[in-house]
Each structure stands twice: as structure tokens, then as C-alpha cells.
N, C-alpha and C. Protein backbone atom coordinates (compact mmCIF):
# COMPACT_ATOMS: atom_id res chain seq x y z
N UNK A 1 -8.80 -52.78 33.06
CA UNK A 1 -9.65 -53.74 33.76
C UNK A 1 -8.89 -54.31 34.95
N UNK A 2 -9.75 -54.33 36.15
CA UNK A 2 -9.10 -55.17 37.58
C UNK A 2 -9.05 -56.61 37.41
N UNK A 3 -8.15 -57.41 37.89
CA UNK A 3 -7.97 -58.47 37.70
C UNK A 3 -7.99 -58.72 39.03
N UNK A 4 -9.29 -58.85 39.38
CA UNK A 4 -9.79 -59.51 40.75
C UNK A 4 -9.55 -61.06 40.71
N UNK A 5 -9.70 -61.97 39.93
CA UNK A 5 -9.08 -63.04 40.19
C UNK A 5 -7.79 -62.96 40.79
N UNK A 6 -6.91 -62.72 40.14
CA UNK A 6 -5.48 -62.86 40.72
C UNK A 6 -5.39 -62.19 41.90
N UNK A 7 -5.91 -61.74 42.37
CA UNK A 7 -5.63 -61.36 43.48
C UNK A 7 -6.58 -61.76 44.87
N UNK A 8 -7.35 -62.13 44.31
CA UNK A 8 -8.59 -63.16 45.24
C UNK A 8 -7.50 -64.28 45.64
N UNK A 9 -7.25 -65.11 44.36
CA UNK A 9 -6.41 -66.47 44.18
C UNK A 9 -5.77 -65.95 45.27
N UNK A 10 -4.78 -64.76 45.17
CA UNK A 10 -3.44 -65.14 46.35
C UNK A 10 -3.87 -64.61 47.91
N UNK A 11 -5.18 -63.68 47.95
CA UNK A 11 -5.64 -63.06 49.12
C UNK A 11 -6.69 -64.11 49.78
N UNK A 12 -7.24 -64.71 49.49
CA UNK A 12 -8.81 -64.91 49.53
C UNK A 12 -8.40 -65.60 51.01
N UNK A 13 -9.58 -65.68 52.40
CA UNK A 13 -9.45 -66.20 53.51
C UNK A 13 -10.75 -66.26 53.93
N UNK A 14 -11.19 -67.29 55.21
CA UNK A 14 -12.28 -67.46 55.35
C UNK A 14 -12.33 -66.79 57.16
N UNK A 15 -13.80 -66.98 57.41
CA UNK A 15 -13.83 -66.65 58.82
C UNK A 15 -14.46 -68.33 59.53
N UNK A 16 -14.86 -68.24 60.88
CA UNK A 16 -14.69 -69.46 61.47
C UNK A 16 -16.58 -70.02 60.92
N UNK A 17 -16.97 -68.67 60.73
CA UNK A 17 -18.70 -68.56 60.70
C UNK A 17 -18.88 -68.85 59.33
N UNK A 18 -18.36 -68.42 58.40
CA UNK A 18 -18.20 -68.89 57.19
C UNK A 18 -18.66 -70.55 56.32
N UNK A 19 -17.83 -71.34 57.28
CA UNK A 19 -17.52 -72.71 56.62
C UNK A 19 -18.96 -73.30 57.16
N UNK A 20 -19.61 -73.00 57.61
CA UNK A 20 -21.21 -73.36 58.35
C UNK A 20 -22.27 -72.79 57.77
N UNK A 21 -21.82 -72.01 57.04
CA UNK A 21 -22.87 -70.69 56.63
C UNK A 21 -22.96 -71.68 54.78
N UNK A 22 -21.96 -71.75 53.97
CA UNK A 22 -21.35 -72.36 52.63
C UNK A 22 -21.96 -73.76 52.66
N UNK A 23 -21.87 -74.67 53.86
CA UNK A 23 -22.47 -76.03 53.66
C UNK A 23 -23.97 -75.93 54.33
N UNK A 24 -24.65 -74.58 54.65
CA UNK A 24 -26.07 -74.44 54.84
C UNK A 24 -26.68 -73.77 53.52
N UNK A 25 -25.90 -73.27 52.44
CA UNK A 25 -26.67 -72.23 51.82
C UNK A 25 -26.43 -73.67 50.33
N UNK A 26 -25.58 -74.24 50.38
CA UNK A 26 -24.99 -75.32 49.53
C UNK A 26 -25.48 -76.70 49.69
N UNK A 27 -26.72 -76.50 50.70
CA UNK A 27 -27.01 -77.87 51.13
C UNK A 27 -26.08 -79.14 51.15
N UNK A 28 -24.79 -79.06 51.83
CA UNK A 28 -23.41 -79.61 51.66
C UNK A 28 -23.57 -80.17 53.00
N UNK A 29 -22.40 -81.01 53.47
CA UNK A 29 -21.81 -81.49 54.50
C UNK A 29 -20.20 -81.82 54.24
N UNK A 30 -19.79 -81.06 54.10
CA UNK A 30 -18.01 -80.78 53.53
C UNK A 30 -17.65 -80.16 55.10
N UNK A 31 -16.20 -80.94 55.36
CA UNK A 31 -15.41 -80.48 55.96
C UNK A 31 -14.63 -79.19 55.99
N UNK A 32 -14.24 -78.56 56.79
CA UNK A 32 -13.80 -77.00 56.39
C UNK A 32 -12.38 -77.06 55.26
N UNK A 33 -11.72 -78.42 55.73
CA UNK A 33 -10.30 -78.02 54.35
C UNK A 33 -11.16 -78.66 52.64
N UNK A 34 -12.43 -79.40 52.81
CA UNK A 34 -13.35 -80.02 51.64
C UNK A 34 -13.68 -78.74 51.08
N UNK A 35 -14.33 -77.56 52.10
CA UNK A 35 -14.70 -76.49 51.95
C UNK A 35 -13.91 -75.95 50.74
N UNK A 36 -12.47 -75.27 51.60
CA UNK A 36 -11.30 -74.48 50.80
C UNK A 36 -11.26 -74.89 49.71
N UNK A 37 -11.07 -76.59 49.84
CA UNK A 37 -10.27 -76.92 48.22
C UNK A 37 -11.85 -76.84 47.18
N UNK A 38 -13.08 -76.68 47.41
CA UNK A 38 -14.33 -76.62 46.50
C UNK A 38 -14.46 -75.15 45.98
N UNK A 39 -13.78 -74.02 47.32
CA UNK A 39 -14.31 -72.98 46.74
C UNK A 39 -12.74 -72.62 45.78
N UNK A 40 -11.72 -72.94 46.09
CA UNK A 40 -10.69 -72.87 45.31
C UNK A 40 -10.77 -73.14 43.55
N UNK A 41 -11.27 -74.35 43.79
CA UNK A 41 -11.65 -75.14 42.39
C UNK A 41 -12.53 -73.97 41.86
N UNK A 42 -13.69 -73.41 42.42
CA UNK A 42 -14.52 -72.49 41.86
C UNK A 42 -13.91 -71.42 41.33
N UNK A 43 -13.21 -70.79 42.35
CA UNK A 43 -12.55 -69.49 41.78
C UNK A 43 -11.91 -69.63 40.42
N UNK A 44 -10.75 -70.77 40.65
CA UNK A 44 -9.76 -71.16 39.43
C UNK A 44 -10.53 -71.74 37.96
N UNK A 45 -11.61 -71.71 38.08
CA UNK A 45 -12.21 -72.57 37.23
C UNK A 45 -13.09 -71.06 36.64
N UNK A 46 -13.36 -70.11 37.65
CA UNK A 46 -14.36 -69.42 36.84
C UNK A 46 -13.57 -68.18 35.97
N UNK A 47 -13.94 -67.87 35.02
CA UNK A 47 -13.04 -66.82 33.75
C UNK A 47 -13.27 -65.58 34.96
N UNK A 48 -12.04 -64.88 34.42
CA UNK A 48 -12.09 -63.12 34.84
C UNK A 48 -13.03 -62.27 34.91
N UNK A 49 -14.17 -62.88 33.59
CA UNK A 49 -14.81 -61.51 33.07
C UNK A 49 -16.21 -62.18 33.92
N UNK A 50 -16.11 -63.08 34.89
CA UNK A 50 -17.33 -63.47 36.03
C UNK A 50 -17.18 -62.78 37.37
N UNK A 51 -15.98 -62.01 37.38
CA UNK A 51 -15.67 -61.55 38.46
C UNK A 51 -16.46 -59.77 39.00
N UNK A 52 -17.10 -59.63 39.38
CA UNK A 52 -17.68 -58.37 39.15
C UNK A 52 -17.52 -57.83 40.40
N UNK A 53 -17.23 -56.48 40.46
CA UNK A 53 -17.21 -55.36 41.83
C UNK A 53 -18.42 -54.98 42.14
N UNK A 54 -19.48 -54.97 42.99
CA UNK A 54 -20.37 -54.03 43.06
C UNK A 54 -20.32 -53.22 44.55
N UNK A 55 -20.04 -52.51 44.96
CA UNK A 55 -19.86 -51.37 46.30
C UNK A 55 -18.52 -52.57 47.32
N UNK A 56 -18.65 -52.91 48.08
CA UNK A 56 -17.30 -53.76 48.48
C UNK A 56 -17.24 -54.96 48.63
N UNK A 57 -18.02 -55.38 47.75
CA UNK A 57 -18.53 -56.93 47.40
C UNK A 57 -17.22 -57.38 46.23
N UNK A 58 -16.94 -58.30 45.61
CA UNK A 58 -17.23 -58.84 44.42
C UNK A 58 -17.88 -60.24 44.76
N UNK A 59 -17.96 -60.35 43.05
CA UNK A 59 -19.26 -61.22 43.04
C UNK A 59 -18.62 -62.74 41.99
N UNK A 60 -18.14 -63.58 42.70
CA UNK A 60 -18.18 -64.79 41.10
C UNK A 60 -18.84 -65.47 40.79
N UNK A 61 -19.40 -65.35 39.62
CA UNK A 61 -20.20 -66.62 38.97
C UNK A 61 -19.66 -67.24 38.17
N UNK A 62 -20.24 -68.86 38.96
CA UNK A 62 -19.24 -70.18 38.42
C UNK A 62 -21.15 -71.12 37.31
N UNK A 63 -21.37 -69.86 36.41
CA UNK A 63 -22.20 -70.78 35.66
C UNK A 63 -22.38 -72.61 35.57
N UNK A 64 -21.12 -72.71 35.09
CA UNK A 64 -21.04 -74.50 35.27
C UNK A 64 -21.53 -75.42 36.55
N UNK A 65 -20.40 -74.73 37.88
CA UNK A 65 -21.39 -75.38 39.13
C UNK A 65 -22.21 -74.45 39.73
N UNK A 66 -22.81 -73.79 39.10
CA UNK A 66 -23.90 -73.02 39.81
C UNK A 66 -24.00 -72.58 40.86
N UNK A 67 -22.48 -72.01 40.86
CA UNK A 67 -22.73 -71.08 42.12
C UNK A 67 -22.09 -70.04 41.71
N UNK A 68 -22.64 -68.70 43.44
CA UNK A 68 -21.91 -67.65 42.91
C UNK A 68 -21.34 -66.94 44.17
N UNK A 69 -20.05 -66.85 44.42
CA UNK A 69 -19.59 -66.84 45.90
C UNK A 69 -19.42 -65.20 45.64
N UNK A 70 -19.62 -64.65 47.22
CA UNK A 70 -19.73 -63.32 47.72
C UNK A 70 -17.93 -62.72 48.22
N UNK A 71 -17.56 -62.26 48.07
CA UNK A 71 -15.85 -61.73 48.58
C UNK A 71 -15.94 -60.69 48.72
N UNK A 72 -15.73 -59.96 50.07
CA UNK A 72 -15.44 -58.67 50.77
C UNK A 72 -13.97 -57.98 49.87
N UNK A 73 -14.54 -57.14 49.29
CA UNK A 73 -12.88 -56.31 48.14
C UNK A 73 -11.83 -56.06 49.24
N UNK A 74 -11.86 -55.56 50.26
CA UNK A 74 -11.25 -55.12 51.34
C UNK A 74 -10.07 -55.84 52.35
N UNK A 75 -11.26 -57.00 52.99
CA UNK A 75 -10.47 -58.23 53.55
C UNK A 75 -10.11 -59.26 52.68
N UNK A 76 -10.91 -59.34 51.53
CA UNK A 76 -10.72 -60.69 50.33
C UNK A 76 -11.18 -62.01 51.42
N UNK A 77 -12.02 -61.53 52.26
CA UNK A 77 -12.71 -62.93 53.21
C UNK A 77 -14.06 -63.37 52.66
N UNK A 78 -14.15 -64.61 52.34
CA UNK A 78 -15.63 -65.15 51.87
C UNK A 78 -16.54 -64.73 52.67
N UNK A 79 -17.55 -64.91 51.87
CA UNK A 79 -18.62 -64.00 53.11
C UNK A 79 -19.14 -64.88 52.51
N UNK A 80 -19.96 -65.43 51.55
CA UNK A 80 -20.97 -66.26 51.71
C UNK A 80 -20.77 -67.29 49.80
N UNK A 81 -21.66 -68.48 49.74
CA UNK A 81 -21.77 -69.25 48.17
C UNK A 81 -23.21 -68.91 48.16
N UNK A 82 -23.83 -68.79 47.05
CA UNK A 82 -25.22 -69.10 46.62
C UNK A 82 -25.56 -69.91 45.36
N UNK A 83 -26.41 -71.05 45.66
CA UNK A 83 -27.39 -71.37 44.35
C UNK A 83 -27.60 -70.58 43.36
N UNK A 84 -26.88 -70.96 42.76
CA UNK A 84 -27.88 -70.06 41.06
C UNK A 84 -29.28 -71.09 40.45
């Protein structure tokens, strides 16, 4: 089994379009470092076996805060959070 967490944790990076895109889809108003440290908390908080590959996506779902953030396998750059 891939242990996409651990390696999200130490790769993971955002783009500038990103942090605008997360407090529109999150109905948020978070600052971009409010941003980092929320989606951080998410990652670290969500188990391994939420972490899923599908074509060069992975996918985490954070059941508890109801979300489920998008990560490029490749760059390990957020691409997008969604509402569950």
C-alpha cells in the first residue's frame, strides 16, 4: 500500500489561484497562511486509508470536517477543497 499521506505531508504546495478558489468553494474568508495551516490540520487529521489515487488526482476525505481536498500525484499542488 502507498502511503500518500506521508508524502503529501512533506510535498504538498499551493498555487497563487488556489487560495481563492478553497475560500470560494469553502464559503470561507481565510487568509492564505489561515488557508495552509486549515488544509494542514485536514491532511494530518485525516487516516491513510482516506487517501485515494484515482488517474493523477488523489483524493482526501476528511469525513469529520467535511471536506475532501483534490492533490495533483505529480506536483503534490492543491488543486482544489470540496463540501461533502
Amino acid at each position: 500500500m502507498n502511503n500518500f499521506k506521508e508524502v503529501i505531508l512533506n510535498k504538498f504546495c499551493y498555487t497563487d489561484l488556489v487560495y481563492g478558489r478553497i475560500n470560494k468553494k469553502l464559503n470561507l474568508t481565510l487568509s492564505n497562511p489561515e488557508i495552509e495551516e486549515l488544509i494542514l490540520k485536514i491532511i494530518s487529521e485525516t487516516a491513510p486509508s482516506e487517501f485515494i489515487k484515482k488517474g493523477k488526482n488523489i483524493y482526501i476525505t476528511n469525513h469529520t470536517k467535511k471536506v475532501r481536498l483534490t492533490i495533483n500525484s505529480f506536483t503534490n499542488r492543491i488543486i482544489t477543497a470540496d463540501k461533502m
